[in-house]
N, C-alpha and C. Protein backbone atom coordinates (compact mmCIF):
# COMPACT_ATOMS: atom_id res chain seq x y z
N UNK A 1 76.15 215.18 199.65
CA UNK A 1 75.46 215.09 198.38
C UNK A 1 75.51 213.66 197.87
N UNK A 2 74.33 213.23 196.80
CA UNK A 2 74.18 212.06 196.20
C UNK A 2 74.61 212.54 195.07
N UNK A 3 75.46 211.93 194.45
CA UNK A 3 75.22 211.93 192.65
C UNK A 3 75.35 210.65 191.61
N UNK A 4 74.30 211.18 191.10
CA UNK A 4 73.74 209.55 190.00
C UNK A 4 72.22 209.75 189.87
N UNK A 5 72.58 208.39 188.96
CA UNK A 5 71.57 207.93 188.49
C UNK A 5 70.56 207.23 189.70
N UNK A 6 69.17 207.68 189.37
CA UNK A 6 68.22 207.51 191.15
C UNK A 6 67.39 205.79 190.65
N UNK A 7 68.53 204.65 190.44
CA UNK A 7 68.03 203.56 190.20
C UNK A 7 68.26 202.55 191.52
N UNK A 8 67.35 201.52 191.40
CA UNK A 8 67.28 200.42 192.77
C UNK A 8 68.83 200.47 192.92
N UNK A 9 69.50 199.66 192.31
CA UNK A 9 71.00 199.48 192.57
C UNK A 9 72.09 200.59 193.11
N UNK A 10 71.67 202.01 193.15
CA UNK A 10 72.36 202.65 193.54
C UNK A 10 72.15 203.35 194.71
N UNK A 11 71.26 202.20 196.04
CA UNK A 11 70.88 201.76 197.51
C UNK A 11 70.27 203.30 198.07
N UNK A 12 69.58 203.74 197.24
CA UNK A 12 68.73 205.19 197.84
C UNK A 12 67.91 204.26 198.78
N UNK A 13 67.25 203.55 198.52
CA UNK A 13 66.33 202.78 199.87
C UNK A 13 67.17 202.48 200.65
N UNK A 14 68.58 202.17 201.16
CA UNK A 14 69.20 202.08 202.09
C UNK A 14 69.96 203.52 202.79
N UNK A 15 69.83 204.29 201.84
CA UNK A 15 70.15 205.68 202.36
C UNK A 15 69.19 206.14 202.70
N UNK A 16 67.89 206.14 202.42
CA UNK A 16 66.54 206.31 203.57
C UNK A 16 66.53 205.60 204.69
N UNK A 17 66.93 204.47 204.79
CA UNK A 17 66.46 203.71 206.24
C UNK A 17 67.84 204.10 207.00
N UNK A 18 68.90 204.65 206.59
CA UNK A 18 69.81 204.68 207.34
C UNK A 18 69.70 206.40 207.96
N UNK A 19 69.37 207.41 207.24
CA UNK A 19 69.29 208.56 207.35
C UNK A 19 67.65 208.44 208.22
N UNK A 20 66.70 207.89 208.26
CA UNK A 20 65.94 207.69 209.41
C UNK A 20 66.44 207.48 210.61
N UNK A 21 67.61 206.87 211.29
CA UNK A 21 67.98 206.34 212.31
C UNK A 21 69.05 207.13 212.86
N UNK A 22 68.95 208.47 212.21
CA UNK A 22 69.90 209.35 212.71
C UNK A 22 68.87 210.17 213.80
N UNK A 23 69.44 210.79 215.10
CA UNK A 23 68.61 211.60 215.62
C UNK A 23 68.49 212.80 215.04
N UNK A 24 67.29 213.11 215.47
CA UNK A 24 66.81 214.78 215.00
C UNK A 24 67.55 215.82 215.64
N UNK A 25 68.66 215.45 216.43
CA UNK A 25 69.47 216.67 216.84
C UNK A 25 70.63 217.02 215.92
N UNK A 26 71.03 216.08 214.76
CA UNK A 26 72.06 216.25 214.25
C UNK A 26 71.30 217.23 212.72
N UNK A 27 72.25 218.03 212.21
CA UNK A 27 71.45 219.16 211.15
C UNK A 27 72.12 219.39 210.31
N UNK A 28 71.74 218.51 209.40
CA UNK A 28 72.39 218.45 207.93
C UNK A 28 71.34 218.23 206.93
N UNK A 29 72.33 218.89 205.88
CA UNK A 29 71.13 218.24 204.44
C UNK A 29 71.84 217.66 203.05
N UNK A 30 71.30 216.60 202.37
CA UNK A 30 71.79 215.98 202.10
C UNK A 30 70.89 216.28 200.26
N UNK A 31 71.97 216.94 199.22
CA UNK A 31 71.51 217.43 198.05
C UNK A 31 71.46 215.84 197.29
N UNK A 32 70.42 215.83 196.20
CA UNK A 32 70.54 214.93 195.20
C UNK A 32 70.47 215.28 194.05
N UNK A 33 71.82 214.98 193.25
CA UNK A 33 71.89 215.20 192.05
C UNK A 33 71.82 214.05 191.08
N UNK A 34 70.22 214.04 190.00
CA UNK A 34 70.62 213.48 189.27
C UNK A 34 68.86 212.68 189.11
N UNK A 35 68.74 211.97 188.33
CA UNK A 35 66.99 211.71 187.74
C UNK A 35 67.32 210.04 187.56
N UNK A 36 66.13 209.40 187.63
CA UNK A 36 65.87 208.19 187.09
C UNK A 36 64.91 207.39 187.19
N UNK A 37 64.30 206.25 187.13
CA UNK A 37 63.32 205.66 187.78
C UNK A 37 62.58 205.75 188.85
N UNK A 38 63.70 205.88 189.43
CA UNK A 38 63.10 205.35 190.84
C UNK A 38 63.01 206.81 191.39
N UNK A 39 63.07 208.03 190.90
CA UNK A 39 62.93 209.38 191.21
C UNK A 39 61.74 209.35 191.93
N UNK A 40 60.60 209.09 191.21
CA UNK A 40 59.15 209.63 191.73
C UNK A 40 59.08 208.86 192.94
N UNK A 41 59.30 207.33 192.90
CA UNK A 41 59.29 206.44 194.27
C UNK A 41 60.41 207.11 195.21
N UNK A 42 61.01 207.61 194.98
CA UNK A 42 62.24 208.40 196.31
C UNK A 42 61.79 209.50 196.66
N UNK A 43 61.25 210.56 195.82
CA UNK A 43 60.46 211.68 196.35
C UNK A 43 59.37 211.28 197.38
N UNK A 44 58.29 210.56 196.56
CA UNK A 44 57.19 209.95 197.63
C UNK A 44 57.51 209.80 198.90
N UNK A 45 58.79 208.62 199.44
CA UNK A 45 59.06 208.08 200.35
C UNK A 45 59.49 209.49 201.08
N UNK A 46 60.24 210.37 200.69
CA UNK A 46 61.12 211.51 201.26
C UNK A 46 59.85 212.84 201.84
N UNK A 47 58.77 212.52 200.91
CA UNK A 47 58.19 213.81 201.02
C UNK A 47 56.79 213.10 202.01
N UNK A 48 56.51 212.18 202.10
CA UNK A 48 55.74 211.24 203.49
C UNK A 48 56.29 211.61 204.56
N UNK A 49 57.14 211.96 204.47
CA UNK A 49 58.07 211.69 206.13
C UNK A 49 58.96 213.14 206.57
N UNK A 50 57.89 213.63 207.76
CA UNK A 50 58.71 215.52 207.76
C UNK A 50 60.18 215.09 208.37
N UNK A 51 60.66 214.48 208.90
CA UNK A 51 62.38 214.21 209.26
C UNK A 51 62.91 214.14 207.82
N UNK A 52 62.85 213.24 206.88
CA UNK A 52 63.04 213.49 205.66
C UNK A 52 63.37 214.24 204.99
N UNK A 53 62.12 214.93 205.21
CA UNK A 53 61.84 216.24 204.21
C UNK A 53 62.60 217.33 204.21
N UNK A 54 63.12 217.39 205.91
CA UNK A 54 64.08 218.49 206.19
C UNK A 54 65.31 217.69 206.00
N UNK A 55 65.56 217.00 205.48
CA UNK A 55 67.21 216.46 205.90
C UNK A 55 67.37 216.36 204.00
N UNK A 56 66.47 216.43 202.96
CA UNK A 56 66.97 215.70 201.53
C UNK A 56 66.34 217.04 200.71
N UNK A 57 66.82 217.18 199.69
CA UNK A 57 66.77 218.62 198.96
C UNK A 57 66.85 217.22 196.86
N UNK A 58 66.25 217.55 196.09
CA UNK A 58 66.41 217.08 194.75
C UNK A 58 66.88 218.47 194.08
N UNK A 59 68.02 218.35 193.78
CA UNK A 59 68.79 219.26 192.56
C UNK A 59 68.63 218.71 191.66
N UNK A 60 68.14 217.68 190.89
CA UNK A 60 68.03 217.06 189.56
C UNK A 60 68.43 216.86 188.89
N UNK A 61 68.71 216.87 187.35
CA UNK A 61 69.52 216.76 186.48
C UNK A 61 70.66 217.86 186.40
N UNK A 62 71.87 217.54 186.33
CA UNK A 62 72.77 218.41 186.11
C UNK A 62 74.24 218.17 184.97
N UNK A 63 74.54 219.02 184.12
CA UNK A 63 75.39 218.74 183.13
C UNK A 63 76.47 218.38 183.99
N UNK A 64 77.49 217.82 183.52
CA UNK A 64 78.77 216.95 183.90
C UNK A 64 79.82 218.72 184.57
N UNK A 65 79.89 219.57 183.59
CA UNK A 65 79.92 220.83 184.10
C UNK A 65 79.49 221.27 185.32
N UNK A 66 78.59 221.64 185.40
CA UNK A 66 77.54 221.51 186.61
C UNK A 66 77.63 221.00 187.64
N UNK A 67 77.95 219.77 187.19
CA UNK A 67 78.58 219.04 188.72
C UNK A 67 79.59 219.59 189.14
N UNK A 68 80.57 219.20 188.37
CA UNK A 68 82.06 219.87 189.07
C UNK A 68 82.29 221.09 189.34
N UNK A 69 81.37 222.09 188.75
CA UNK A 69 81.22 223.36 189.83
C UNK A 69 80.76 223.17 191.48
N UNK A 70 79.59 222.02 191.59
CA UNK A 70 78.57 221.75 192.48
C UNK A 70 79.78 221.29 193.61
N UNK A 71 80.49 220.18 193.27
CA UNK A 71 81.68 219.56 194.02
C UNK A 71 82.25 220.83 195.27
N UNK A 72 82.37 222.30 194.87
CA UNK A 72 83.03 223.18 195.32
C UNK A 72 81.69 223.65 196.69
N UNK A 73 81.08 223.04 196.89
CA UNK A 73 80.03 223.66 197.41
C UNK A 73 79.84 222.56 198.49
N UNK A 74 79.57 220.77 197.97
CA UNK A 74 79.63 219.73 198.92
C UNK A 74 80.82 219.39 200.01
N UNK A 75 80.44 219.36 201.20
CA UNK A 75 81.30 218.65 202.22
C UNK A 75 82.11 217.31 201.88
N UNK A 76 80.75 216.53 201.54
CA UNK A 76 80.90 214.63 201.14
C UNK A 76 80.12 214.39 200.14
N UNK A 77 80.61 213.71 199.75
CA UNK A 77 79.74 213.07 199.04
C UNK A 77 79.42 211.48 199.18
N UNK A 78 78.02 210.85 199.73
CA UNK A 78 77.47 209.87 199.67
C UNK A 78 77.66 209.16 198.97
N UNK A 79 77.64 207.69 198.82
CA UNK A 79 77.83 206.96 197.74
C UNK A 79 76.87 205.54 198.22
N UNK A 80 75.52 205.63 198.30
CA UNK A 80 74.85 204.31 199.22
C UNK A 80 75.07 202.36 198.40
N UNK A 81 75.59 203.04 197.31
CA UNK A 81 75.22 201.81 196.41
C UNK A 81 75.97 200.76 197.12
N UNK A 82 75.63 199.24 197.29
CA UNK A 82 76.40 198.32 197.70
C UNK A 82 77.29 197.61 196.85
N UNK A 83 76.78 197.70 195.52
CA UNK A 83 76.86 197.12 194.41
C UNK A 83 77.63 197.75 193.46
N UNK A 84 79.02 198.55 193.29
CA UNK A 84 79.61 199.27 192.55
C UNK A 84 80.68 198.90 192.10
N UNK A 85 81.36 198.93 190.92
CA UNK A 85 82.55 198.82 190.18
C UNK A 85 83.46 199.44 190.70
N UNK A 86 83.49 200.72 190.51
CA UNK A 86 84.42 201.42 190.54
C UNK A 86 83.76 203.38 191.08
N UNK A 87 82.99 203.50 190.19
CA UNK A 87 82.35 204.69 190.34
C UNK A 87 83.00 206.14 190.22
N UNK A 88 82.50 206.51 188.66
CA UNK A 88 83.32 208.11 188.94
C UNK A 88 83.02 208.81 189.79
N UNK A 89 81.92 209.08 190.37
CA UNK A 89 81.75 209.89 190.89
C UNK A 89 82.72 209.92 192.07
N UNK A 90 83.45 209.23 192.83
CA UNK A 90 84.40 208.99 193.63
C UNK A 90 85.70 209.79 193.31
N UNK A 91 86.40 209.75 191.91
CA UNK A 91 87.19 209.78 191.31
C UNK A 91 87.07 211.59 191.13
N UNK A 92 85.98 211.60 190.64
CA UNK A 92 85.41 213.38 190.91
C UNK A 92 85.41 213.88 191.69
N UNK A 93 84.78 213.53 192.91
CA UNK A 93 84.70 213.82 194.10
C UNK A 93 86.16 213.93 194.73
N UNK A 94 86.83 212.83 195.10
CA UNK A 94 88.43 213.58 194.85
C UNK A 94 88.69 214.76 194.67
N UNK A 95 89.10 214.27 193.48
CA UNK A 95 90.27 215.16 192.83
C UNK A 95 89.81 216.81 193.01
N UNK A 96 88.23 217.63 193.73
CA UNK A 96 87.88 218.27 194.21
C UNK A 96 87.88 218.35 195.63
N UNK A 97 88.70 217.22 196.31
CA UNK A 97 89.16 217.64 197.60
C UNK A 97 87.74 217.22 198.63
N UNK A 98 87.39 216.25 197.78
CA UNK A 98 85.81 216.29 198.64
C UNK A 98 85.90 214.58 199.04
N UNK A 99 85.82 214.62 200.48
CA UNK A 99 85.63 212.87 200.93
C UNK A 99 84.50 212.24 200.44
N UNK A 100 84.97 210.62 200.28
CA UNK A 100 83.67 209.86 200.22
C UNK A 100 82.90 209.09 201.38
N UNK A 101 81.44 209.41 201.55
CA UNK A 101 81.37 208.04 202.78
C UNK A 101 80.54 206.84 201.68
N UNK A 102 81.00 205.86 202.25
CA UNK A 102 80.73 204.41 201.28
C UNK A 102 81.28 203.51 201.71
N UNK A 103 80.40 201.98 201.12
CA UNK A 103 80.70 201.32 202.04
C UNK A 103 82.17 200.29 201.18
N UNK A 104 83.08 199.91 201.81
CA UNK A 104 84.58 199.49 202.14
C UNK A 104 84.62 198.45 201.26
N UNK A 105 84.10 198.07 199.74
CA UNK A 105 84.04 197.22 199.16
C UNK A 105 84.42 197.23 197.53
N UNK A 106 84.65 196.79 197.00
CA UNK A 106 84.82 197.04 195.19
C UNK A 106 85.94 197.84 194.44
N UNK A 107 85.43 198.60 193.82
CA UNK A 107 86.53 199.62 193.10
C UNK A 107 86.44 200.86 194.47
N UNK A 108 85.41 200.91 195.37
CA UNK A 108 85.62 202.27 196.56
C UNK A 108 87.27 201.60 197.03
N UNK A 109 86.77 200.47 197.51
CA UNK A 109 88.06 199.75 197.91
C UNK A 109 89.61 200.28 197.62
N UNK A 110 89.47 200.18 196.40
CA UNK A 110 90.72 199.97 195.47
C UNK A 110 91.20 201.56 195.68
N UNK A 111 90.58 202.76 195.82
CA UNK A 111 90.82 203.75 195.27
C UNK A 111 91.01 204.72 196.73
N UNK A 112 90.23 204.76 197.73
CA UNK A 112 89.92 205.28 199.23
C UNK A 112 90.79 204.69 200.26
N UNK A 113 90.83 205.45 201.36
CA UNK A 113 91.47 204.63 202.27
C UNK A 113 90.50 205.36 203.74
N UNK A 114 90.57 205.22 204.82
CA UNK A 114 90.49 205.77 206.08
C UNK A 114 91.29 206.94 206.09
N UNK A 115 92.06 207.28 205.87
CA UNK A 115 92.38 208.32 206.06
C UNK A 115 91.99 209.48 204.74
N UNK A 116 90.88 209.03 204.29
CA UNK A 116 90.89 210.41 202.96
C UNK A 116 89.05 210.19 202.95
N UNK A 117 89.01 209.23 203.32
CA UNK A 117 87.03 209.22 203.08
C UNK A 117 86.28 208.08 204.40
N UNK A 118 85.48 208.08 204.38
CA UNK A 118 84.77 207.53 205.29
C UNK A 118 84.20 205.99 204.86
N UNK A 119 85.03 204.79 205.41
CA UNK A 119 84.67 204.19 204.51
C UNK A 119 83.91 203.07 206.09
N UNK A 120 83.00 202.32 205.40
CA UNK A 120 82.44 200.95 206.66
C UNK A 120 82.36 199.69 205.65
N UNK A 121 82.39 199.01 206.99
CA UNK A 121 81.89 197.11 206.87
C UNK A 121 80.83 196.68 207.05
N UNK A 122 80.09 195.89 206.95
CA UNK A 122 79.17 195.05 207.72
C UNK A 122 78.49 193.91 206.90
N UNK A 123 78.53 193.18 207.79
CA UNK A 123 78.04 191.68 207.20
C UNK A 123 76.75 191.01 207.03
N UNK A 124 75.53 192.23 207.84
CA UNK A 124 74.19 191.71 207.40
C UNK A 124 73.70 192.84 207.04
N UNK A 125 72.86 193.67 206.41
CA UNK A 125 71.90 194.96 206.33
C UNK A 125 72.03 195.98 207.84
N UNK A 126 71.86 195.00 208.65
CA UNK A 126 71.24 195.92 209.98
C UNK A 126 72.88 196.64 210.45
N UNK A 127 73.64 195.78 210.35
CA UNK A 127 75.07 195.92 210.59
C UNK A 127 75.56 197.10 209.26
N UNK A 128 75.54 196.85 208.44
CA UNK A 128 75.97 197.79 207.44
C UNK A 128 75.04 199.24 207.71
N UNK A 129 73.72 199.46 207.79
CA UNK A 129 73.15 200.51 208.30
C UNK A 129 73.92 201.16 209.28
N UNK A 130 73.64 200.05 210.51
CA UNK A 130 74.53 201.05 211.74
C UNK A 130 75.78 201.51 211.30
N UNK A 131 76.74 201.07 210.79
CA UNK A 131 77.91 201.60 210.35
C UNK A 131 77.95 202.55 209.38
N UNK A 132 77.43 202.42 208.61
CA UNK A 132 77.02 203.90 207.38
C UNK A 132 77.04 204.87 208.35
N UNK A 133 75.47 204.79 209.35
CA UNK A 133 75.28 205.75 210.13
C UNK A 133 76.33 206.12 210.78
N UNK A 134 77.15 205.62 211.97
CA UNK A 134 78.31 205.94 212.39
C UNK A 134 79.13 206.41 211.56
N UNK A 135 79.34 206.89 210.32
CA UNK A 135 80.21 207.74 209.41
C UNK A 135 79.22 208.77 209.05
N UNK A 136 78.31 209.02 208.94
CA UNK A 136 77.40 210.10 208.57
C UNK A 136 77.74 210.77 209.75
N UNK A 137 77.31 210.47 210.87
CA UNK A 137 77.77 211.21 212.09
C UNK A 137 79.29 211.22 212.59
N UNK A 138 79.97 210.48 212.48
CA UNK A 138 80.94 211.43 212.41
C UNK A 138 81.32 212.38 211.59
N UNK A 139 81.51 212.18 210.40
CA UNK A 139 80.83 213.34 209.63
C UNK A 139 80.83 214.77 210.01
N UNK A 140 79.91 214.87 210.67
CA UNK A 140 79.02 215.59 210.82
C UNK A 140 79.53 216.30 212.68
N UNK A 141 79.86 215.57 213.22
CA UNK A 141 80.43 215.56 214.73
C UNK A 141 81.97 216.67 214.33
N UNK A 142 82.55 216.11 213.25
CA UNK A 142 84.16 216.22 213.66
C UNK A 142 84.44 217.26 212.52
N UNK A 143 84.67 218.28 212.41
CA UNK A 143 84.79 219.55 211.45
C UNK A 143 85.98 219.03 210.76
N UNK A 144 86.70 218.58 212.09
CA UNK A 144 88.21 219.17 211.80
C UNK A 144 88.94 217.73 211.11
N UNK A 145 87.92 216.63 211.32
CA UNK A 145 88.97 214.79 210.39
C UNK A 145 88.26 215.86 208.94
N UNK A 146 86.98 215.87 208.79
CA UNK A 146 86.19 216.09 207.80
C UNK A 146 87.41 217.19 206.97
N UNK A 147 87.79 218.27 207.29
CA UNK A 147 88.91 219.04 206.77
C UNK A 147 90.33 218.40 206.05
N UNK A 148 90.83 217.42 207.40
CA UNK A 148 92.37 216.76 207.29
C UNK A 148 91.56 215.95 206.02
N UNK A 149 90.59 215.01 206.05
CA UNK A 149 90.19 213.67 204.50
C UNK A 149 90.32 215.18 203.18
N UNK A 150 89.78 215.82 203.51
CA UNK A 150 89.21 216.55 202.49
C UNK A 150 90.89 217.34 201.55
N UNK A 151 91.34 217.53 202.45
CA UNK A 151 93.38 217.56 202.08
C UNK A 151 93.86 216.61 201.42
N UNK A 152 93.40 215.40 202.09
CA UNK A 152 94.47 214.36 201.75
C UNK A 152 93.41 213.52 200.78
N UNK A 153 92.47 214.01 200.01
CA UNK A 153 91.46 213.40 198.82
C UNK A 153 92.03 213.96 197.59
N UNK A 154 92.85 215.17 197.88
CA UNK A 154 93.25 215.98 196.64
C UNK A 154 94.83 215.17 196.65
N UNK A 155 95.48 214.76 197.54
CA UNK A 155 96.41 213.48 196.95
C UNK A 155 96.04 212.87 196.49
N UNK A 156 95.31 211.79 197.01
CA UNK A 156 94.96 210.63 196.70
C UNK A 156 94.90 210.73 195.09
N UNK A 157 93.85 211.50 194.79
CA UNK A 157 93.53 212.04 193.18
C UNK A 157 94.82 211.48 192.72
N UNK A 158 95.82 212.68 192.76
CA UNK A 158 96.67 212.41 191.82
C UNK A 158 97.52 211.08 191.44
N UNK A 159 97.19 210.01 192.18
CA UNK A 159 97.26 208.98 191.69
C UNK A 159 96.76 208.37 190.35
N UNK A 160 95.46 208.79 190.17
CA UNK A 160 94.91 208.46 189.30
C UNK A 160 94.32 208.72 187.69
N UNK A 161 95.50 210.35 187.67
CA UNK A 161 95.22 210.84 186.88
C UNK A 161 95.91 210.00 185.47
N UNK A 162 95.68 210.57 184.13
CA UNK A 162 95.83 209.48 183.00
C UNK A 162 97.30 209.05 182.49
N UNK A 163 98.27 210.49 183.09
CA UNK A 163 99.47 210.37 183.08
C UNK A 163 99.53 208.69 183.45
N UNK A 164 99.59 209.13 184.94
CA UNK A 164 99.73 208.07 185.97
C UNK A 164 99.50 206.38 185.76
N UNK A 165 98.06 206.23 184.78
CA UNK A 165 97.86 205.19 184.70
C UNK A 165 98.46 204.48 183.11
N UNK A 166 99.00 205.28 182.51
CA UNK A 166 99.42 205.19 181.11
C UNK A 166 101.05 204.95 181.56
N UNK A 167 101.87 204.67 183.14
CA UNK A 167 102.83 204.80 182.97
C UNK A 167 102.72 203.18 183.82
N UNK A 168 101.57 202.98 184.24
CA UNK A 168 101.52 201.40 185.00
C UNK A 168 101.40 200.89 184.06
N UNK A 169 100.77 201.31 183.57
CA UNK A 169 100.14 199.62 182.33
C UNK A 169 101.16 199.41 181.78
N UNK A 170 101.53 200.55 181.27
CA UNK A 170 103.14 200.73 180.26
C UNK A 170 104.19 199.38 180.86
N UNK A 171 104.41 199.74 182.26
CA UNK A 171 105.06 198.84 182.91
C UNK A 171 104.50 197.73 183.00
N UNK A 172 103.27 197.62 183.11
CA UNK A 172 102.54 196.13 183.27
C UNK A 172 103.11 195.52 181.72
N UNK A 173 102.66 195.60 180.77
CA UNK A 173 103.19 195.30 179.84
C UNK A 173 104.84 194.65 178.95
N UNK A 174 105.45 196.11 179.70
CA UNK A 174 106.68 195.43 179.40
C UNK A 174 107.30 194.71 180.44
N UNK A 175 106.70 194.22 181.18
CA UNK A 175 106.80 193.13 182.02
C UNK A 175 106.62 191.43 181.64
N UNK A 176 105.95 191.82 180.64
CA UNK A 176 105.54 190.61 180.35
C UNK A 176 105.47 190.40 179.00
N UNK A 177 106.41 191.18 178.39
CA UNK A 177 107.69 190.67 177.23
C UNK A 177 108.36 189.69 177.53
């Protein structure tokens, strides 16, 4: 699943060209939750193209509720943006036991590891594609990593809950008394 806002910056045109370059033997579908600009231009592109069409589903707007019921239902959750802070939806996705694939940079960085989500590198477009792809398919290949991340995402979580971060800062602080 996608979830967000369907704007340039949050690399749906790179999750089309990368989900093109998957073969037609692999059979998955990939839900999108969530409306924006660039909605009507992502439908267009999705609904031109019958490989597409069978691989992407629009669930649309959904209350914050809504989602986190939805979470219980997704494998992964996608994250194409190159360009991200931090991103709740990561943080959500978690703490519901659900891996991320995304790419190995920013606040994903800070928060994911290899062993709980699917994370890649790459240093030009064409390179970052192929590697996305190579985590979509594995993915998709390996039931059983996809299970072990999906265990060890519901740790990870608890790192980050408000307890947790109200007892760093705490310390950050009186540190520097």
């Amino acid at each position: 699943a996608v979830i967000g806002r369907a704007v340039y910056r949050k690399g749906y045109d790179f999750l089309i060209d990368t989900i093109k370059t998957i073969p037609r033997e692999y059979d998955f579908l990939i839900k999108i939750y969530g409306t924006g600009k660039e909605t009507k231009k992502i439908k267009k592109i999705i609904e031109s193209n019958e490989m597409l069409r069978k691989r992407f589903i629009f669930a649309g707007e959904k209350t914050r509720d809504e989602i986190m019921k939805e979470y219980e239902a997704i494998d992964v959750l996608i994250m194409p943006s190159l360009r991200e802070t931090t991103g709740t939806v990561i943080l959500e996705a978690i703490s519901k036991g659900v891996p991320v694939i995304t790419i190995n940079k920013f606040g994903a960085k800070n928060i994911l590891d290899k062993n709980n989500s699917y994370l890649y590198d790459g240093i030009n477009y064409n390179e970052i594609v192929h590697n996305f792809r190579r985590q979509i398919i594995n993915c998709i290949e390996n039931r059983e990593e996809l299970r072990r991340k999906s265990l060890l995402c519901s740790e990870k979580a608890k790192e980050f809950i408000w307890e947790k971060k109200v007892l760093k800062y705490t310390k950050i602080y009186k540190e520097q008394e």
